[in-house]
C-alpha atoms as a PDB file:
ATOM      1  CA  UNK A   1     -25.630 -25.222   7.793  1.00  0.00           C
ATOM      2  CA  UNK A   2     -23.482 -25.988  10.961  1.00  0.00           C
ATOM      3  CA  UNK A   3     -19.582 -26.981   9.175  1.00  0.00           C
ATOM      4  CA  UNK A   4     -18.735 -29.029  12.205  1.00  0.00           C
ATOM      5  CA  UNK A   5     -21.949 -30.973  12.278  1.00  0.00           C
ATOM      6  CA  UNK A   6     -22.554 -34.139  15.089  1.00  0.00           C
ATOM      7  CA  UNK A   7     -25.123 -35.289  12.842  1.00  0.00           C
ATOM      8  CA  UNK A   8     -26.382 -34.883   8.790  1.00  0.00           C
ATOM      9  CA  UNK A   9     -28.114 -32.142   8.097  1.00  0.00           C
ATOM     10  CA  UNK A  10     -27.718 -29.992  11.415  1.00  0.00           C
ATOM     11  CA  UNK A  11     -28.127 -26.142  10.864  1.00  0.00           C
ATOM     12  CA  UNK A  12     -27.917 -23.267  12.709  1.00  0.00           C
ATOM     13  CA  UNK A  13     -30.303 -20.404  13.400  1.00  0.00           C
ATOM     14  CA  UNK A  14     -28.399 -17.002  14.032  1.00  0.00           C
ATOM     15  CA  UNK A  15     -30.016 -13.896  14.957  1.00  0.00           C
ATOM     16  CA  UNK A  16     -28.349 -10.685  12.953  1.00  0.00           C
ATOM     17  CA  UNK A  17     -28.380  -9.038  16.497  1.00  0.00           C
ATOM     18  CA  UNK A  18     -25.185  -9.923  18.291  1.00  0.00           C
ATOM     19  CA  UNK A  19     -26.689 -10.479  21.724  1.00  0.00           C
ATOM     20  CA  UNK A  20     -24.831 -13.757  23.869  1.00  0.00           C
ATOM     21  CA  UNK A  21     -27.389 -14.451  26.251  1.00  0.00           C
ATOM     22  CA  UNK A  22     -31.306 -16.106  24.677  1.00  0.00           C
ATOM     23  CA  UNK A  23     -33.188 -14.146  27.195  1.00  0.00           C
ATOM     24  CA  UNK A  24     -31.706 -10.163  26.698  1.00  0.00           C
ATOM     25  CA  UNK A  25     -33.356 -10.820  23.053  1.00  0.00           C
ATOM     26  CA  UNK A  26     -35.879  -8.353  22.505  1.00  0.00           C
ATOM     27  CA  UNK A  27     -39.486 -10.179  21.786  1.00  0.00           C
ATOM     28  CA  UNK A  28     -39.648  -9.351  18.466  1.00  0.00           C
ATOM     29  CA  UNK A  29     -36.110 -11.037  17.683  1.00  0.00           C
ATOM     30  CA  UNK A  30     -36.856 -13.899  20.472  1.00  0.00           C
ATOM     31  CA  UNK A  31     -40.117 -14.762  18.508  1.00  0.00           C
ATOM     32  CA  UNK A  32     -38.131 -14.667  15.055  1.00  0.00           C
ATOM     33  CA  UNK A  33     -35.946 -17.045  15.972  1.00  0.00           C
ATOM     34  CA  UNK A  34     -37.885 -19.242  17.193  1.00  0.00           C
ATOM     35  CA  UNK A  35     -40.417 -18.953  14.019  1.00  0.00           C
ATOM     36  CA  UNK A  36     -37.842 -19.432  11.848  1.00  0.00           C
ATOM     37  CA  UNK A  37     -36.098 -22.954  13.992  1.00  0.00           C
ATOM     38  CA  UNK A  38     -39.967 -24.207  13.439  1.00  0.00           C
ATOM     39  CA  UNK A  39     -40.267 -23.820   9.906  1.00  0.00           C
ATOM     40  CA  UNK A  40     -36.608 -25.487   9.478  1.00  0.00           C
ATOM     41  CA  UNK A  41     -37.155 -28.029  11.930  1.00  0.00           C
ATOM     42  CA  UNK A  42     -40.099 -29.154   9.800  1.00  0.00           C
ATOM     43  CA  UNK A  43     -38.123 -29.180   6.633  1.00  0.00           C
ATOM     44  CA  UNK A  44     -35.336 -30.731   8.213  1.00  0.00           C
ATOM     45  CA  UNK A  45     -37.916 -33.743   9.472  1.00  0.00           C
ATOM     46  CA  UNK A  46     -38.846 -34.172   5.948  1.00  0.00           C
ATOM     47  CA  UNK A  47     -35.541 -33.695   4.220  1.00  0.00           C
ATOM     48  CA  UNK A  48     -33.927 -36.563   6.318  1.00  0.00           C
ATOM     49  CA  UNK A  49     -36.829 -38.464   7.737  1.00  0.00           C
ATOM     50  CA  UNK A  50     -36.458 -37.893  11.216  1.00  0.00           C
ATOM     51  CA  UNK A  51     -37.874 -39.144  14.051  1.00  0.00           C
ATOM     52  CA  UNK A  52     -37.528 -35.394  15.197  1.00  0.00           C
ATOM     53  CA  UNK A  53     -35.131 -32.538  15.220  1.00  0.00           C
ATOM     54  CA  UNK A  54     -34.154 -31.865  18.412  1.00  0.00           C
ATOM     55  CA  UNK A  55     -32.822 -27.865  19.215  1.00  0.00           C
ATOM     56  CA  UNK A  56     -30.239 -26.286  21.688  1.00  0.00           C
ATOM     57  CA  UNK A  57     -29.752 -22.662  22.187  1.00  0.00           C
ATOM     58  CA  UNK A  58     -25.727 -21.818  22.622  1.00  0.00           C
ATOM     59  CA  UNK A  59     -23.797 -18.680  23.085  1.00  0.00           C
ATOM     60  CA  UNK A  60     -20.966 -19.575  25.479  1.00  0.00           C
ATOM     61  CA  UNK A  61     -18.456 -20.272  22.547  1.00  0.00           C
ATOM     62  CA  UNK A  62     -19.476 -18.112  20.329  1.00  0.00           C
ATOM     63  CA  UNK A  63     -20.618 -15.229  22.268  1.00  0.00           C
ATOM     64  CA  UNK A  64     -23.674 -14.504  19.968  1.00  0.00           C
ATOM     65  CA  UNK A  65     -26.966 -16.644  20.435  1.00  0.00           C
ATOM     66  CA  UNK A  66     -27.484 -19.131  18.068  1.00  0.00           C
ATOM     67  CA  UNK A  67     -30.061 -22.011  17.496  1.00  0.00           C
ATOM     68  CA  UNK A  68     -28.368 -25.578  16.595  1.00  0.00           C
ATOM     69  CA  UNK A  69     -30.931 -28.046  14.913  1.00  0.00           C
ATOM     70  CA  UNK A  70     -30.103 -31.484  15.005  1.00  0.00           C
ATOM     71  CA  UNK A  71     -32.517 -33.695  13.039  1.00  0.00           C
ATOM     72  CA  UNK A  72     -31.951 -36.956  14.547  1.00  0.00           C
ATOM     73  CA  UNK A  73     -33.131 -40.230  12.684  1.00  0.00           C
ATOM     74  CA  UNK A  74     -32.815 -43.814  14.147  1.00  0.00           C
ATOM     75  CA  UNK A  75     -29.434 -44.573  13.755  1.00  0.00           C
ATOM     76  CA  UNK A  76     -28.353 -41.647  15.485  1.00  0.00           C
ATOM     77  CA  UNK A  77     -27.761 -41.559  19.716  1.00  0.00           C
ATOM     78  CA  UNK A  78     -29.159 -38.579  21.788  1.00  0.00           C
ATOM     79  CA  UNK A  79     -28.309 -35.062  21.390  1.00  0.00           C
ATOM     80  CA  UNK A  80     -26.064 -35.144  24.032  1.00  0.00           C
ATOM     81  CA  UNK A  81     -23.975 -37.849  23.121  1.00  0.00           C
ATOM     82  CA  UNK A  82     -23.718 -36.716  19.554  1.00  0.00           C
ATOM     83  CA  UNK A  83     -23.073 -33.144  20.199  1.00  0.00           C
ATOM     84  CA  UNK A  84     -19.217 -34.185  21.312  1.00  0.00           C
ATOM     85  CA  UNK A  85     -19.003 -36.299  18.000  1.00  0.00           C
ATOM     86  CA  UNK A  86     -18.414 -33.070  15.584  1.00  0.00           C
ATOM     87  CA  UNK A  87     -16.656 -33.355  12.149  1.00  0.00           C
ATOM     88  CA  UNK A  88     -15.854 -31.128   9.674  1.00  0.00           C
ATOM     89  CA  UNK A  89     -18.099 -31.463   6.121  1.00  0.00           C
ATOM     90  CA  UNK A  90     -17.012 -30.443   2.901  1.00  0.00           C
ATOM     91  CA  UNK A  91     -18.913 -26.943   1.514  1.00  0.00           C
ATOM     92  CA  UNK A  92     -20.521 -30.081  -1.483  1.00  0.00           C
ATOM     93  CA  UNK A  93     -21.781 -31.802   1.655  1.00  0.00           C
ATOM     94  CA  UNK A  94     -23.124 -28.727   3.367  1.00  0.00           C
ATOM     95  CA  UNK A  95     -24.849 -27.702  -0.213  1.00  0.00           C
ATOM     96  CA  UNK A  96     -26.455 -31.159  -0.870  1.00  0.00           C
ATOM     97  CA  UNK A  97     -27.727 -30.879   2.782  1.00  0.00           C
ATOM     98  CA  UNK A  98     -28.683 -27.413   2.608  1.00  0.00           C
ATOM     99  CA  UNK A  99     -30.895 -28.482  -0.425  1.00  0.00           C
ATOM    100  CA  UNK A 100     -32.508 -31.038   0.861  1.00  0.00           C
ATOM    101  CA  UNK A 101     -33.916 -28.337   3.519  1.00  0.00           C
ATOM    102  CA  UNK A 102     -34.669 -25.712   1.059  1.00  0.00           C
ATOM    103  CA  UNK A 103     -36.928 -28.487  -0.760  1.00  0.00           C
ATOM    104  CA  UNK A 104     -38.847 -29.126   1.921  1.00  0.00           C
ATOM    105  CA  UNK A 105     -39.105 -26.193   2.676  1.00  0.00           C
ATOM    106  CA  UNK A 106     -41.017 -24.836  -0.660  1.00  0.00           C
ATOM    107  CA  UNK A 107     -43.042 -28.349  -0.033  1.00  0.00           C
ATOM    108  CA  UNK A 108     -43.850 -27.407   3.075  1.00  0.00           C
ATOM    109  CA  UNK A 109     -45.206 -23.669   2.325  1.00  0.00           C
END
């Protein structure tokens, strides 16, 4: 889970490799990540009813590439506007959200 989310229920995928740039990946790694945003994109559409999860791919702050998942419902504006609204959640929040992913994701399999 992201702790300084711009929306409920955004989480992050993070590659063990510590590579900052998506496309120096090798395949295998590339592919993993990307597998792995899928399958908790999907969960996250069904955790918090989405009307999608949208994805961007970062590594300028953090120099290690990482996948931010933003499941974004009606009330919420577009990625870009809501990825400047960030606030810190409590590790209770984070947990219940967490949850709600790792139930859909058993549903889901």
């Amino acid at each position: 889970m992201d702790k300084f989310p711009a929306v409920n229920g955004q989480s992050l995928v993070i590659p063990k490799k510590e590579v900052d740039y998506v496309f120096e990946l090798d395949e295998e790694t590339y592919h993993h990540i990307f597998n792995i945003a899928k399958k908790v994109a999907k969960a996250s559409d069904e955790a918090f009813a989405t009307l999608r999860t949208c994805l961007i791919v970062e590594g300028f702050e953090i120099p290690h590439v990482h996948i931010k998942l933003y499941p974004m419902t009606a009330s919420d504006k577009s990625v870009g506007s809501v990825s400047r609204e960030v606030s810190e959640r409590s590790d209770e929040e984070l947990e219940v959200a967490a949850e709600k992913i790792r139930t859909s994701l058993v549903n889901l399999s």
